[in-house]
PDB file of N, CA and C in Angstrom:
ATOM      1  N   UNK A   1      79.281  89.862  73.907  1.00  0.00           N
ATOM      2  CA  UNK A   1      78.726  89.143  75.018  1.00  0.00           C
ATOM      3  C   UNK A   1      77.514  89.899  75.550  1.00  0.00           C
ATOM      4  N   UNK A   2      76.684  89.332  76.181  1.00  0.00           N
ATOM      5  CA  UNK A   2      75.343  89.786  75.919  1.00  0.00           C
ATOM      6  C   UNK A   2      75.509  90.267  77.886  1.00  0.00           C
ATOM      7  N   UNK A   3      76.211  89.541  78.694  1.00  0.00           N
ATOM      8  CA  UNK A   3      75.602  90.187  80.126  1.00  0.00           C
ATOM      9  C   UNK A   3      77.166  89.507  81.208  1.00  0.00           C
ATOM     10  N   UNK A   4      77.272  90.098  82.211  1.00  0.00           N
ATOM     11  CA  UNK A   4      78.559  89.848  82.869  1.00  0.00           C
ATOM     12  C   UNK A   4      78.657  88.082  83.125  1.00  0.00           C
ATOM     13  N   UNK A   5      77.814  87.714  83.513  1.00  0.00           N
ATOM     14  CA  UNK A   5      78.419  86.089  83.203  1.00  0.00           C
ATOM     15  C   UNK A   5      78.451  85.315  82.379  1.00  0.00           C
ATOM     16  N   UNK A   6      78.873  86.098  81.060  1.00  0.00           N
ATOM     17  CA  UNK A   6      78.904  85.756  79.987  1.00  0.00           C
ATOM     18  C   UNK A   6      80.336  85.954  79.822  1.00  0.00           C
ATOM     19  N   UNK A   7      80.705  87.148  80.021  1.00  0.00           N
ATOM     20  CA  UNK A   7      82.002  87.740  80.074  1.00  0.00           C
ATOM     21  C   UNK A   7      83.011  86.800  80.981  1.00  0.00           C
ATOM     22  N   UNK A   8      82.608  86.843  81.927  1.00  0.00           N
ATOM     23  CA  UNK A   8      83.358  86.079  83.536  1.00  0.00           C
ATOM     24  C   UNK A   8      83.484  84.735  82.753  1.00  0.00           C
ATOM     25  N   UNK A   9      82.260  83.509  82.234  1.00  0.00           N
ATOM     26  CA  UNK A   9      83.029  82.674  81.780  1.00  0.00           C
ATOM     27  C   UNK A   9      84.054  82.637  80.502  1.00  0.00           C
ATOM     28  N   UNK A  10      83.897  83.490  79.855  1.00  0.00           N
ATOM     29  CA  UNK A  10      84.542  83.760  78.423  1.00  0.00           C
ATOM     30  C   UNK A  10      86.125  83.860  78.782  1.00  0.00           C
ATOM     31  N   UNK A  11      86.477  84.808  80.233  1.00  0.00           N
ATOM     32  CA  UNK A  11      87.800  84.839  80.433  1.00  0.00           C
ATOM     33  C   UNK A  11      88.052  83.748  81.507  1.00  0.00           C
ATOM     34  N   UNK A  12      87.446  83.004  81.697  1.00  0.00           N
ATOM     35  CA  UNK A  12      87.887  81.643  82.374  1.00  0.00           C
ATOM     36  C   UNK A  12      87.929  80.121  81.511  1.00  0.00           C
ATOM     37  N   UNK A  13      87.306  80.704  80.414  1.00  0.00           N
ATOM     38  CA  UNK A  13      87.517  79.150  79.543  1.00  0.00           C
ATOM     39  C   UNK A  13      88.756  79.524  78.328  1.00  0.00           C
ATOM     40  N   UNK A  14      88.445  81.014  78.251  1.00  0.00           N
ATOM     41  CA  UNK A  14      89.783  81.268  76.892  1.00  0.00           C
ATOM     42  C   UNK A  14      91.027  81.780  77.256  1.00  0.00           C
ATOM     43  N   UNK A  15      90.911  82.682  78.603  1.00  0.00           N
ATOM     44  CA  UNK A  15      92.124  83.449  79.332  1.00  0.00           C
ATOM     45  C   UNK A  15      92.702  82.796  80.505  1.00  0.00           C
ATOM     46  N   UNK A  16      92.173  81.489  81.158  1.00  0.00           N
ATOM     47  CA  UNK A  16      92.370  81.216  82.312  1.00  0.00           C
ATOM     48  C   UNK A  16      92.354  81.597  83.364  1.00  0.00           C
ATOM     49  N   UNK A  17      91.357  82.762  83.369  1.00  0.00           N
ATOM     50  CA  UNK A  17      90.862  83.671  85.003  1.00  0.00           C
ATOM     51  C   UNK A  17      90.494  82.476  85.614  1.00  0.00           C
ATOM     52  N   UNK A  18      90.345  82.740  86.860  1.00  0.00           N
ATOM     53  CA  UNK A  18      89.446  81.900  87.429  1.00  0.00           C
ATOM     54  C   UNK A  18      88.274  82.615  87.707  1.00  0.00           C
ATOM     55  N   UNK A  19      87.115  81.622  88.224  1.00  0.00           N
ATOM     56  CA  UNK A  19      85.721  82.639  87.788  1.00  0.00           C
ATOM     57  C   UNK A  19      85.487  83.627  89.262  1.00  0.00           C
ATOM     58  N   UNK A  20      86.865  83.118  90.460  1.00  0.00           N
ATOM     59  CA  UNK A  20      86.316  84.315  91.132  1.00  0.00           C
ATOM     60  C   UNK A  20      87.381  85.395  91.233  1.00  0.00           C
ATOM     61  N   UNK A  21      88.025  85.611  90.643  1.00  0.00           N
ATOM     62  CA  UNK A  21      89.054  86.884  90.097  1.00  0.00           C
ATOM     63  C   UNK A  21      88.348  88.040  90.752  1.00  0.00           C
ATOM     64  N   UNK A  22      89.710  88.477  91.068  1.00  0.00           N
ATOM     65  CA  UNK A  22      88.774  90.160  91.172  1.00  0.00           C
ATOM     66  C   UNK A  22      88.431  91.137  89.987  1.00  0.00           C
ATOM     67  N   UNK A  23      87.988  91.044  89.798  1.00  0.00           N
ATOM     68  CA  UNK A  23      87.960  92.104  88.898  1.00  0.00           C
ATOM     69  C   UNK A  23      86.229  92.512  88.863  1.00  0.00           C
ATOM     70  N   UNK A  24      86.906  94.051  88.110  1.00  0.00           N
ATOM     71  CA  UNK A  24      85.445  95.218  88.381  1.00  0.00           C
ATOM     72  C   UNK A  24      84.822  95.303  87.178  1.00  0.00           C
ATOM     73  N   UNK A  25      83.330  94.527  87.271  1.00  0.00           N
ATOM     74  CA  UNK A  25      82.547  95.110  85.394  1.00  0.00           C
ATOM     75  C   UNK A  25      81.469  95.652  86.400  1.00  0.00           C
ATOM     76  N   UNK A  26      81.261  96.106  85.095  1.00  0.00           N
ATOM     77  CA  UNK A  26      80.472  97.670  85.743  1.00  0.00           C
ATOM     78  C   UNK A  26      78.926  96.353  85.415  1.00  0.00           C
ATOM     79  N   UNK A  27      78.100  97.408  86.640  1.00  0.00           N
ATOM     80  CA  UNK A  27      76.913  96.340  87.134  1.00  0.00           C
ATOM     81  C   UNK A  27      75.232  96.274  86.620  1.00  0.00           C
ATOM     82  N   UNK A  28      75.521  97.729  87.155  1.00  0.00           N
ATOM     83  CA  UNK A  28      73.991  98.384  86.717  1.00  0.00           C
ATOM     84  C   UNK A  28      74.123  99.946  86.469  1.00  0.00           C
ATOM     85  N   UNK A  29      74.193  99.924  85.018  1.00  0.00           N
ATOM     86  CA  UNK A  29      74.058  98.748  83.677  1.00  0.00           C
ATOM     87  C   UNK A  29      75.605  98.176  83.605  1.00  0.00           C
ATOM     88  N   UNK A  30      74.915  96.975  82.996  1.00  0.00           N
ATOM     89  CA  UNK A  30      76.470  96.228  82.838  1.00  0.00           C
ATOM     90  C   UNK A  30      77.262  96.127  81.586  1.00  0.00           C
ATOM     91  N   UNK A  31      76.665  97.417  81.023  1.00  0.00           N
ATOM     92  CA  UNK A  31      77.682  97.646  79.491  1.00  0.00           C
ATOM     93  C   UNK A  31      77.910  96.652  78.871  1.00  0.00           C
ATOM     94  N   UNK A  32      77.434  94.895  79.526  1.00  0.00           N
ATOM     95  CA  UNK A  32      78.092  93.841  78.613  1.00  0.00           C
ATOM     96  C   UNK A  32      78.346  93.964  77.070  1.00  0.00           C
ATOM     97  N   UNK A  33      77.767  94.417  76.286  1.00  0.00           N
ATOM     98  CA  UNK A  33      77.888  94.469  74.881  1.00  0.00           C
ATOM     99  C   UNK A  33      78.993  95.342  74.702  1.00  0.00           C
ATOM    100  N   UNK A  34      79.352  96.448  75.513  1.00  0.00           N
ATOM    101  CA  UNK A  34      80.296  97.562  75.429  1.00  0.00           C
ATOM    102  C   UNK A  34      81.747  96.920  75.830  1.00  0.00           C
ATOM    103  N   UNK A  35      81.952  95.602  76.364  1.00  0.00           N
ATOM    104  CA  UNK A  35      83.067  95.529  76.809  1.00  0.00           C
ATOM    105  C   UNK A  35      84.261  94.393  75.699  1.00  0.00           C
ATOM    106  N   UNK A  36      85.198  95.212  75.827  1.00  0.00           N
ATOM    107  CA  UNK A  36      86.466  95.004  74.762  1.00  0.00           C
ATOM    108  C   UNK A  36      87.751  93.891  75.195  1.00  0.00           C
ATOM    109  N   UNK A  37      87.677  93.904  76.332  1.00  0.00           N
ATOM    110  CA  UNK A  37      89.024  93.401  76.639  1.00  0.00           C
ATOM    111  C   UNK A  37      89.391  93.771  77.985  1.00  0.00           C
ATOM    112  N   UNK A  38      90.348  93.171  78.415  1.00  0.00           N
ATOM    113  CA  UNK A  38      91.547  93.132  79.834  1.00  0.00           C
ATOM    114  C   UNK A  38      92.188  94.061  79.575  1.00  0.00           C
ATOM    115  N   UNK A  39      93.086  94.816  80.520  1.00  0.00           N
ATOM    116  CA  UNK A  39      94.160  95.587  80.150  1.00  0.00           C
ATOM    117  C   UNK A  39      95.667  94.102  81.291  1.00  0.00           C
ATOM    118  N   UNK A  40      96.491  94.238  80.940  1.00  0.00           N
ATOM    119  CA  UNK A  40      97.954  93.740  81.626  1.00  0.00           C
ATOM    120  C   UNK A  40      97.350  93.597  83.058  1.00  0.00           C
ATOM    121  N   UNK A  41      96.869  94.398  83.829  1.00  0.00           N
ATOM    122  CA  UNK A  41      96.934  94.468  85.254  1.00  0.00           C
ATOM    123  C   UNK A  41      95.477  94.161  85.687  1.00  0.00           C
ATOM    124  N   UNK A  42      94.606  93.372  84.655  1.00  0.00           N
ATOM    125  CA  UNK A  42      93.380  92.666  84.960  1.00  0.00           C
ATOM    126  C   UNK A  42      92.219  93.753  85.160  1.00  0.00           C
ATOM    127  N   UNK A  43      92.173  94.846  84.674  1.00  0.00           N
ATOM    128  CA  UNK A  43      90.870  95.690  84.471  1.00  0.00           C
ATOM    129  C   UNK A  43      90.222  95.687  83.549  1.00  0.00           C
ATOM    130  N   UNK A  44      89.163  95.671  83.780  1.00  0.00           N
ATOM    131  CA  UNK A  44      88.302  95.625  82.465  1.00  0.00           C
ATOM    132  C   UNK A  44      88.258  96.832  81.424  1.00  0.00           C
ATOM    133  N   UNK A  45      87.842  96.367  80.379  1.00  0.00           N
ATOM    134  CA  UNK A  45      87.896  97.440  79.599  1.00  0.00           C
ATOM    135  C   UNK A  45      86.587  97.878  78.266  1.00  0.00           C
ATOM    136  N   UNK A  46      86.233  99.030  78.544  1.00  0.00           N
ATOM    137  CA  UNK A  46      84.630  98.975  77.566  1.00  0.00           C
ATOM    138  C   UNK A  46      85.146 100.352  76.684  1.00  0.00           C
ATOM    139  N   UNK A  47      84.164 100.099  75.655  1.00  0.00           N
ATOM    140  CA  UNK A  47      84.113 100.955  74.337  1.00  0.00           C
ATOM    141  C   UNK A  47      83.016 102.178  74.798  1.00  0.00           C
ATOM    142  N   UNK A  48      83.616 103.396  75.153  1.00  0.00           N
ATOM    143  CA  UNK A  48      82.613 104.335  75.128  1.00  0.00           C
ATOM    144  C   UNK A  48      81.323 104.884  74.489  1.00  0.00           C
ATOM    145  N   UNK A  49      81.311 104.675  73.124  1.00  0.00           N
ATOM    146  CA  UNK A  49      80.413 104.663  71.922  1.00  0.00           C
ATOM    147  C   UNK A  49      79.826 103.463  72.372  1.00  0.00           C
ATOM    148  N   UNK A  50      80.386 102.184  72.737  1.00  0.00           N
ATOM    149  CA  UNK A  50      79.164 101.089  72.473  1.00  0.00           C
ATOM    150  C   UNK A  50      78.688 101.292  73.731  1.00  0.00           C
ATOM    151  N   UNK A  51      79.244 101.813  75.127  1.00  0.00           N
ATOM    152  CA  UNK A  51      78.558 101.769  76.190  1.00  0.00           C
ATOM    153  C   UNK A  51      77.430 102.807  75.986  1.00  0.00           C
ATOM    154  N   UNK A  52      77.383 103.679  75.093  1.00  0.00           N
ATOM    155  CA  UNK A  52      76.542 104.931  75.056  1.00  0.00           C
ATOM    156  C   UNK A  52      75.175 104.589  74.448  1.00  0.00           C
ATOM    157  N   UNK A  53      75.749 103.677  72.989  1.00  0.00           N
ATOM    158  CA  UNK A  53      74.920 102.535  71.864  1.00  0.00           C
ATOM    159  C   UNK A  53      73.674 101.720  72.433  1.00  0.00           C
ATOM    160  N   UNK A  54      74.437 101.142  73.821  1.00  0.00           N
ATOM    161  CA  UNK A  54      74.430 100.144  74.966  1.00  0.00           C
ATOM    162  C   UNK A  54      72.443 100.458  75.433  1.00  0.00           C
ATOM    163  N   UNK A  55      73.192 101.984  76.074  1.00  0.00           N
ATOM    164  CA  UNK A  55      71.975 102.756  76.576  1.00  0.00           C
ATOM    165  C   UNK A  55      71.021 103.160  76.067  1.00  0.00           C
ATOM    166  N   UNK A  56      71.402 103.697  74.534  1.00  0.00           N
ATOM    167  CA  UNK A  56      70.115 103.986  73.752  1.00  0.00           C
ATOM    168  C   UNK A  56      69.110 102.792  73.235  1.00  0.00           C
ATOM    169  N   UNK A  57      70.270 101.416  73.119  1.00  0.00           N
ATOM    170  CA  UNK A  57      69.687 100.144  72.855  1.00  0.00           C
ATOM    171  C   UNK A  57      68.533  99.546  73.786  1.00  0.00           C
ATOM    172  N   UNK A  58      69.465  99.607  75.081  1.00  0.00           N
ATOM    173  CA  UNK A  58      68.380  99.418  76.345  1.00  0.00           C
ATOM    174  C   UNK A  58      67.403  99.501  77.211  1.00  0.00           C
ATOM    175  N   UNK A  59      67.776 101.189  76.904  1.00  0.00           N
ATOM    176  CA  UNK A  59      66.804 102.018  77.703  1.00  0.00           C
ATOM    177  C   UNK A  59      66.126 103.119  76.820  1.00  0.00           C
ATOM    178  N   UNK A  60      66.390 103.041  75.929  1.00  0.00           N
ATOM    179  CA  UNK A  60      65.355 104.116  75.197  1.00  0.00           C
ATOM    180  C   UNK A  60      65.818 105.590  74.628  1.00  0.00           C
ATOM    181  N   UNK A  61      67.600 105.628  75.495  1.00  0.00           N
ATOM    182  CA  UNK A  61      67.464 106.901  75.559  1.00  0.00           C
ATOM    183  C   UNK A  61      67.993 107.728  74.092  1.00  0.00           C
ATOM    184  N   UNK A  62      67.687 108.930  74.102  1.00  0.00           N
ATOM    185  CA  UNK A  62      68.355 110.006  73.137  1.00  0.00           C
ATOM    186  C   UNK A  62      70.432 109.804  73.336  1.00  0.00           C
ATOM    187  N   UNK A  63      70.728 109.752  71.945  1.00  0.00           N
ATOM    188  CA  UNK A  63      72.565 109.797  72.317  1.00  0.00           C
ATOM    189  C   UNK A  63      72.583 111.111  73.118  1.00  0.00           C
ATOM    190  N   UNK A  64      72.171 111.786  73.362  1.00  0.00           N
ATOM    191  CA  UNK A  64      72.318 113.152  73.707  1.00  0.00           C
ATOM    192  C   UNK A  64      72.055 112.718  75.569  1.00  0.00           C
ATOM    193  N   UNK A  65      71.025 112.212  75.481  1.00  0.00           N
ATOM    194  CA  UNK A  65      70.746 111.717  77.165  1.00  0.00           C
ATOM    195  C   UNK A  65      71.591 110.488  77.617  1.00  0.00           C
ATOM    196  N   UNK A  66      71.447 109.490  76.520  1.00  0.00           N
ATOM    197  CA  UNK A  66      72.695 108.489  77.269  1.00  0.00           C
ATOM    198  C   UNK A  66      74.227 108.723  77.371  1.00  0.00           C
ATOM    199  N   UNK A  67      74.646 110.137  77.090  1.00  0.00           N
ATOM    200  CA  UNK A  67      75.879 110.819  76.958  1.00  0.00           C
ATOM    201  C   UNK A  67      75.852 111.323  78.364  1.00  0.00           C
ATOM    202  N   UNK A  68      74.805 111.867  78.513  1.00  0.00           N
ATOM    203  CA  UNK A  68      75.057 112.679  80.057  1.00  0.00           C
ATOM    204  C   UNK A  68      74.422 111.634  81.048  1.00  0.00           C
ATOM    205  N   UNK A  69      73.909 110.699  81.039  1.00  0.00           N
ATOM    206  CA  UNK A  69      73.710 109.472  81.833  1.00  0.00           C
ATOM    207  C   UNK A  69      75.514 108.879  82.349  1.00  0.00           C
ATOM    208  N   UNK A  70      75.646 108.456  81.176  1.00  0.00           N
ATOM    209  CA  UNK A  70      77.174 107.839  80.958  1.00  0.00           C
ATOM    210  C   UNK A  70      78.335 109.036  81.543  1.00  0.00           C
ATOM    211  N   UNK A  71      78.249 110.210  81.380  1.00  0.00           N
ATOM    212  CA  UNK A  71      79.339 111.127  82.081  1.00  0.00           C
ATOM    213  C   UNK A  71      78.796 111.313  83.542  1.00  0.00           C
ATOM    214  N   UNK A  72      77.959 111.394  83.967  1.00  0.00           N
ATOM    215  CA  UNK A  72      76.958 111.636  85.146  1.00  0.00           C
ATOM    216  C   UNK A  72      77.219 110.630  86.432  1.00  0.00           C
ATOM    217  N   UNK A  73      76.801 109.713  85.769  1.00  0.00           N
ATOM    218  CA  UNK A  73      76.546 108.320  86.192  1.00  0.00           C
ATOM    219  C   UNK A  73      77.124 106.966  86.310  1.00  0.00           C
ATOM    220  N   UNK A  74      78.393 107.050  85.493  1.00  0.00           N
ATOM    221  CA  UNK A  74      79.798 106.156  85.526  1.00  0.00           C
ATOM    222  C   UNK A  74      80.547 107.122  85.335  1.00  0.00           C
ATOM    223  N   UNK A  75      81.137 107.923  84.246  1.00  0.00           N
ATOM    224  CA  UNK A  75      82.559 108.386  84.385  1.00  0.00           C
ATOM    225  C   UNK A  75      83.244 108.808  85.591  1.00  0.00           C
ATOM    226  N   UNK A  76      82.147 109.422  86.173  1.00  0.00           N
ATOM    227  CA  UNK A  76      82.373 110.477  87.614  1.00  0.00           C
ATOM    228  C   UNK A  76      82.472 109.253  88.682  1.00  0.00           C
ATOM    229  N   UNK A  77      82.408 108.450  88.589  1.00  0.00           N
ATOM    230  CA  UNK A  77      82.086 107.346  89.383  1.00  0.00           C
ATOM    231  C   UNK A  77      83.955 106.422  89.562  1.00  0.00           C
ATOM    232  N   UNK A  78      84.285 106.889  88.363  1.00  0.00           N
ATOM    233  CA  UNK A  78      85.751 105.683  88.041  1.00  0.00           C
ATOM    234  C   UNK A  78      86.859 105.710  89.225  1.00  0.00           C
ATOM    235  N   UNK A  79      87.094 107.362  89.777  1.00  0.00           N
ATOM    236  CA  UNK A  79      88.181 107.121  90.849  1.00  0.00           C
ATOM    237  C   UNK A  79      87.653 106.588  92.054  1.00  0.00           C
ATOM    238  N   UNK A  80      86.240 106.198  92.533  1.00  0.00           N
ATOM    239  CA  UNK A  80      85.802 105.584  93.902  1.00  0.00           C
ATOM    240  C   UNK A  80      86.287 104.313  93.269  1.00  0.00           C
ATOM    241  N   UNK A  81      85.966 103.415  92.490  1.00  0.00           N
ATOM    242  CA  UNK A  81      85.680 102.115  92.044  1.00  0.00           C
ATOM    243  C   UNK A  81      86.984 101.245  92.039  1.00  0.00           C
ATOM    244  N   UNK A  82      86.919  99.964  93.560  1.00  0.00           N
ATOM    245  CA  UNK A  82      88.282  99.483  93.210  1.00  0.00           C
ATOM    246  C   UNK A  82      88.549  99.056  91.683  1.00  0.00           C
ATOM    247  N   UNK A  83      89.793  99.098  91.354  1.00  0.00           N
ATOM    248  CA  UNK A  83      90.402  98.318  90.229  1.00  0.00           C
ATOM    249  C   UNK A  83      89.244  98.804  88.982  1.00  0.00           C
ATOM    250  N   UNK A  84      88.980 100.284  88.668  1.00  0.00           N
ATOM    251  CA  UNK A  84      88.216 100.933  87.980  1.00  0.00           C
ATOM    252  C   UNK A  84      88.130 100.141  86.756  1.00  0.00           C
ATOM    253  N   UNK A  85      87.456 100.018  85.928  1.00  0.00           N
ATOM    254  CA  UNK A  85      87.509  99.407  84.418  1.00  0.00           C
ATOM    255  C   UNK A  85      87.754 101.037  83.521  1.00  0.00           C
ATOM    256  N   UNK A  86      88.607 100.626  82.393  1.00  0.00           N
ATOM    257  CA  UNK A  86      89.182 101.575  81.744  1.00  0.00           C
ATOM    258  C   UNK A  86      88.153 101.904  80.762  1.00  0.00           C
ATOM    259  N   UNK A  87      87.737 102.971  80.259  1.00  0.00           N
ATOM    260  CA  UNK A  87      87.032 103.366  78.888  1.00  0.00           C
ATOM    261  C   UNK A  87      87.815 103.861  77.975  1.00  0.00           C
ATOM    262  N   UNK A  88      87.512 103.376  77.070  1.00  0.00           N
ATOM    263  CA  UNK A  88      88.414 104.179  75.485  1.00  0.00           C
ATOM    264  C   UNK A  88      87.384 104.209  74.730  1.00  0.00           C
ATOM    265  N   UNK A  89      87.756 105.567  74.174  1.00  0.00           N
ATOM    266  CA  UNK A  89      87.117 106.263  73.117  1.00  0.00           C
ATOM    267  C   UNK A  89      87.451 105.739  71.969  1.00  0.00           C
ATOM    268  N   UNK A  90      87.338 104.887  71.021  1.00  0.00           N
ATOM    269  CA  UNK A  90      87.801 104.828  70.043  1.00  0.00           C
ATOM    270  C   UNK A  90      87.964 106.698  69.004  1.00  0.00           C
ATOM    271  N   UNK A  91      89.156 106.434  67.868  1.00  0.00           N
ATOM    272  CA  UNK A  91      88.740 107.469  67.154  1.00  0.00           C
ATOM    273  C   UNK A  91      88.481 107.248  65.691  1.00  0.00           C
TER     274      UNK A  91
END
């Protein structure tokens, strides 16, 4: 999915969200391409590598800079954020 209201309708026409659910996707940037799935308790959920992919795609950057963007700049960010969206590392 290319951007969050892409996502938002995707889980309201295939999952039956409704489109004003709570739930938390991350904004700016909105990782849309990075994101994988729901978890049970309605959080979102993104691919660390593609959110990283995401950044070098978007913005230009070195994996080396969109690594410390991404730890900097969202990870550190997850315990303020209601209903945090989960990251997994694939291995």
């Amino acid at each position: 999915m290319k951007n969050n209201d892409e996502i938002r309708k995707h889980l309201a026409d295939n999952l039956g969200y409704d489109t004003d659910f709570e739930f938390t996707l991350f904004e700016n940037p909105d990782y849309a391409p990075a994101f994988i799935g729901v978890t049970s308790d309605d959080r979102a959920v993104y691919d660390r590598n593609l959110m990283v992919k995401e950044l070098m795609d978007s913005d230009g950057m070195t994996e080396e800079d969109a690594l410390e963007f991404l730890e900097y700049n969202t990870l550190r960010a997850l315990p303020y954020i209601p209903n945090a969206p989960v990251i997994m590392t694939p291995v």
